[in-house]
Protein backbone atom coordinates (compact mmCIF):
# COMPACT_ATOMS: atom_id res chain seq x y z
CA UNK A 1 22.10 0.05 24.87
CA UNK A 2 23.47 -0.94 21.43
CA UNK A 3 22.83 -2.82 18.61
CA UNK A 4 23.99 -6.39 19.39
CA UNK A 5 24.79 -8.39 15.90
CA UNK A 6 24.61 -7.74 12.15
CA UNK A 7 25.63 -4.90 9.83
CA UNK A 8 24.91 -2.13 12.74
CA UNK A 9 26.52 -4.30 15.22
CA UNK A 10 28.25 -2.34 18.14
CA UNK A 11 26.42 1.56 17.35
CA UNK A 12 25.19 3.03 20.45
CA UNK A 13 20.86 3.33 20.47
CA UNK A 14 18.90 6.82 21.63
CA UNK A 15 16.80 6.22 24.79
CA UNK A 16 14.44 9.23 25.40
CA UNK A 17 14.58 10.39 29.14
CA UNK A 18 11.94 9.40 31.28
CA UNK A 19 10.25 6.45 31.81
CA UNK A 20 8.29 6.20 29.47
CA UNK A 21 10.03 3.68 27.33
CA UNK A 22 11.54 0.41 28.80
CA UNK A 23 13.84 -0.60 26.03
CA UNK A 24 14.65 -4.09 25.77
CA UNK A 25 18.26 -5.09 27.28
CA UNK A 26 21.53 -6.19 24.94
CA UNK A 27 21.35 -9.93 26.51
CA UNK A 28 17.74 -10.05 25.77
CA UNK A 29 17.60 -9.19 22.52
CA UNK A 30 20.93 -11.36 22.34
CA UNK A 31 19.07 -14.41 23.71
CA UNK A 32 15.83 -13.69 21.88
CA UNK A 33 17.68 -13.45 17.94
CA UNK A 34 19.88 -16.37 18.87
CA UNK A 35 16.31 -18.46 19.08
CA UNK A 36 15.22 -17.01 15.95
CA UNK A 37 17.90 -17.54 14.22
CA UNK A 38 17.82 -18.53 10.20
CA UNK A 39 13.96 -17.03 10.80
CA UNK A 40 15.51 -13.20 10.74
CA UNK A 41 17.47 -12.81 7.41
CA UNK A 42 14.89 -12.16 4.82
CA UNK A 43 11.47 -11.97 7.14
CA UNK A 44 9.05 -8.88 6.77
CA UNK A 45 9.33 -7.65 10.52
CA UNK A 46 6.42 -5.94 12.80
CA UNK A 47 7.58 -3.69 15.80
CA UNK A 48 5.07 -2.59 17.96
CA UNK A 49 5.38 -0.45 21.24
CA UNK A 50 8.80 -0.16 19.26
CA UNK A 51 10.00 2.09 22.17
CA UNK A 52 13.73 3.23 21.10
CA UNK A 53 13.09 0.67 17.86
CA UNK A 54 15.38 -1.89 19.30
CA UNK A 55 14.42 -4.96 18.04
CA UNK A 56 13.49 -4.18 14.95
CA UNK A 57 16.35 -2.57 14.06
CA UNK A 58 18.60 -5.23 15.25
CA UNK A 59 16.12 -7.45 12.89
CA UNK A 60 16.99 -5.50 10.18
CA UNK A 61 21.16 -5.22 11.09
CA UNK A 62 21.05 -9.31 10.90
CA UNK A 63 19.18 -8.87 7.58
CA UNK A 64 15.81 -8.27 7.80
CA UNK A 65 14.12 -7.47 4.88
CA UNK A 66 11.57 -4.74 5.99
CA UNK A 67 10.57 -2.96 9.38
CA UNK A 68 7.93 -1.41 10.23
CA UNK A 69 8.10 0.23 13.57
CA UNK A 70 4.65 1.60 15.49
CA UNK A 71 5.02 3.66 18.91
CA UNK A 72 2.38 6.36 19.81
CA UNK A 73 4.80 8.28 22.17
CA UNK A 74 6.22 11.32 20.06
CA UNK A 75 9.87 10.94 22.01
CA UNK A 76 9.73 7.27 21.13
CA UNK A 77 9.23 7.98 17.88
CA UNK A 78 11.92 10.64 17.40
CA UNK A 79 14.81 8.03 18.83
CA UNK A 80 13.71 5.61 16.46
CA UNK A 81 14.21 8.06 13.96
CA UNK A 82 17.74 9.42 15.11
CA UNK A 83 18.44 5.44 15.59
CA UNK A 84 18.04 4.58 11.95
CA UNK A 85 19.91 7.62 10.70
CA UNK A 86 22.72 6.62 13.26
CA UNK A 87 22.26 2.78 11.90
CA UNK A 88 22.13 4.19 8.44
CA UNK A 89 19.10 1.26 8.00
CA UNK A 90 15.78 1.91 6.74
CA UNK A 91 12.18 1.21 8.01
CA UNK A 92 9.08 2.99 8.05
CA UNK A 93 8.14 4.49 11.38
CA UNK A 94 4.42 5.24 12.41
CA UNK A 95 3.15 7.12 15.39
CA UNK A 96 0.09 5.55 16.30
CA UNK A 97 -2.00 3.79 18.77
CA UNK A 98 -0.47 -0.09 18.34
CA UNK A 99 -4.46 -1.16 18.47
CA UNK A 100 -5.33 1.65 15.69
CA UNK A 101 -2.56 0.33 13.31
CA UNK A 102 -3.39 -3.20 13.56
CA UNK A 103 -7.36 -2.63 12.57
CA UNK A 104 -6.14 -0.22 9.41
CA UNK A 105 -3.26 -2.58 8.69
CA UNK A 106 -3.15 -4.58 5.38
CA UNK A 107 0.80 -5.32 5.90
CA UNK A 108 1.62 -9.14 6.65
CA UNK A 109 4.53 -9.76 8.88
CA UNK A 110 6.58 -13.01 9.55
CA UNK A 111 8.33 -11.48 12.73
CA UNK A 112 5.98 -9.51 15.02
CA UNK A 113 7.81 -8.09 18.44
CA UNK A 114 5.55 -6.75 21.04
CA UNK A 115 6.78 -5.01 24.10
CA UNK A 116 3.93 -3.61 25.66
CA UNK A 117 3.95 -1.53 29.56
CA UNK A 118 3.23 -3.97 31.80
CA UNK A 119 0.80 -4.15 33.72
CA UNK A 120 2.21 -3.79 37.13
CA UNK A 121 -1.30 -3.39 39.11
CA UNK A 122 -4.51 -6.12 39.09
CA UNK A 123 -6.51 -2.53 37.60
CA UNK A 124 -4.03 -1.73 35.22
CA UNK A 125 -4.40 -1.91 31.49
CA UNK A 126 -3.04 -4.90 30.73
CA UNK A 127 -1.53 -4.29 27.20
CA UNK A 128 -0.28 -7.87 26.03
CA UNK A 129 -3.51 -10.19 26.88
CA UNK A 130 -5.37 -6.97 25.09
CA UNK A 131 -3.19 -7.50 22.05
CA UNK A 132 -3.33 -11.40 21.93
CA UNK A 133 -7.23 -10.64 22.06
CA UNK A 134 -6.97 -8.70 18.96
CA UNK A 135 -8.71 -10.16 16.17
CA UNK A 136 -6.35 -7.74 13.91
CA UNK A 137 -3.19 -9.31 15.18
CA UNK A 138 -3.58 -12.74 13.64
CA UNK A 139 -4.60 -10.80 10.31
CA UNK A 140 -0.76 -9.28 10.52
CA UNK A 141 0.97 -12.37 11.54
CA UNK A 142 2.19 -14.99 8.48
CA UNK A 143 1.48 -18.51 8.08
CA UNK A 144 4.42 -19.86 10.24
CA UNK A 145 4.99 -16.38 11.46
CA UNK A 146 6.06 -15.88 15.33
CA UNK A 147 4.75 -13.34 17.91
CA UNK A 148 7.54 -12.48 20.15
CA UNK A 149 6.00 -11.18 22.93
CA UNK A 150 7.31 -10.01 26.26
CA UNK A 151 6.04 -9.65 29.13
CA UNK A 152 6.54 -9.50 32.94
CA UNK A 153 7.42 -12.70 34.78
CA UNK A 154 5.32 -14.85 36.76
CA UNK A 155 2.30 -13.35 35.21
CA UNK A 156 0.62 -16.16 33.50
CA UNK A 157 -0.16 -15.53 29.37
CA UNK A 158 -3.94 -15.56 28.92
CA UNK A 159 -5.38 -18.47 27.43
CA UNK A 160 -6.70 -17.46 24.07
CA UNK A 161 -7.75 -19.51 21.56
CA UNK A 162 -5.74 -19.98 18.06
CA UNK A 163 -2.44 -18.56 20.49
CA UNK A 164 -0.35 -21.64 20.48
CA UNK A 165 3.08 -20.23 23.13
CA UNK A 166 6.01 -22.59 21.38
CA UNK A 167 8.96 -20.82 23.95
CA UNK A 168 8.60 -18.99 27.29
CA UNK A 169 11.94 -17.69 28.55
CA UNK A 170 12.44 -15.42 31.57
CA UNK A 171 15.75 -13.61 31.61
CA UNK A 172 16.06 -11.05 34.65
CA UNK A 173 12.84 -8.54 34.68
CA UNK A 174 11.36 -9.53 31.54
CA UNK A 175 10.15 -13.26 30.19
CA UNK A 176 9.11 -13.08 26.11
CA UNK A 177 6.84 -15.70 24.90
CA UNK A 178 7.76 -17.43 21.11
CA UNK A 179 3.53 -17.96 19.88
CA UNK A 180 2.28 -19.22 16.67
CA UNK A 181 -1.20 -18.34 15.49
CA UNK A 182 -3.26 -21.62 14.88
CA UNK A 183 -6.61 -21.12 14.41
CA UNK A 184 -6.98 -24.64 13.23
CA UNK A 185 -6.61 -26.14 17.14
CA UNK A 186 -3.46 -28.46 15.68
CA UNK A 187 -0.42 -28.41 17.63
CA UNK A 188 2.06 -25.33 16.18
CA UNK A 189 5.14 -26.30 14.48
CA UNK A 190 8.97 -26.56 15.33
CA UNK A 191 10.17 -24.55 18.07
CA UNK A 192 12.12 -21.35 17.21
């Protein structure tokens, strides 16, 4: 796993052993910052179950202003430490509970990524429909801000109210959802 594009194009990325991270593969995050495009350079970026810190750090290598990064596992957070140093790019890291952060949070993000665990089981904990519940979440997002969420395919996003999904893409093992916050009920606004 590297860092795809930018500044930090081409340096390798820590993975903690285990399985408890499931960081986000090169043609993913290829695909998903070739939709974003001129949205990147410049945006104040959100990275939640940041995992390794992946995506916000390539964010940030194709010139991102700011990262913030929030993972509660301690290994997690210690490779997205090492992975700035090796990056030599900056961001503030948090270990916390994603749900914990967003209630306390006063920050205001144009690019939130969210790569929860899936929910593999009807009984498990189904991390992304929790989040898109969140009443904090819309708080964090910007006017015209995107939530780039993924998610496991064929598993239908929740219908939520004020969640407007602008992009659904499967690629492989993983599908991530482009949504707009739009409390108003009005259709969102151009396509990423």
């Amino acid at each position: 796993m590297r860092v795809v594009a930018g500044s930090a194009g081409g340096v390798p990325l820590e993975v903690p052993r285990g399985d408890a991270v499931r960081p986000t593969m090169d043609r993913v995050k290829a695909a998903i910052f070739s939709s974003l495009g001129d949205l990147v350079p410049g945006a104040r970026v959100l990275d939640l179950f940041a995992g390794t810190g992946a995506l916000g750090i390539e964010a940030l290598s194709r010139g991102s202003a700011t990262a913030v990064f929030v993972e509660s596992d301690r290994q997690g957070v210690e490779a997205i430490q090492k992975n700035l140093s090796k990056t030599r790019l900056e961001g503030v890291v948090r270990r916390a509970d994603v749900f914990d952060f967003l209630d306390r949070s006063t920050g205001v993000f144009d690019l939130i990524f969210a790569d929860p665990p899936y929910a593999k089981a009807a009984t498990a904990r189904d991390f992304g429909a929790e989040l898109l519940r969140s009443p904090a979440l819309p708080r964090a997002l910007a006017p015209d801000g995107l939530l780039i969420l993924e998610k496991m395919p064929r598993v239908p996003l929740p219908e939520i109210a004020g969640w407007a999904c602008v992009r659904l893409k499967k690629y492989g093992s993983t599908e991530v959802a482009f949504l707009r916050w739009n409390a108003t009920g009005v259709e969102a606004g151009a396509k990423p």
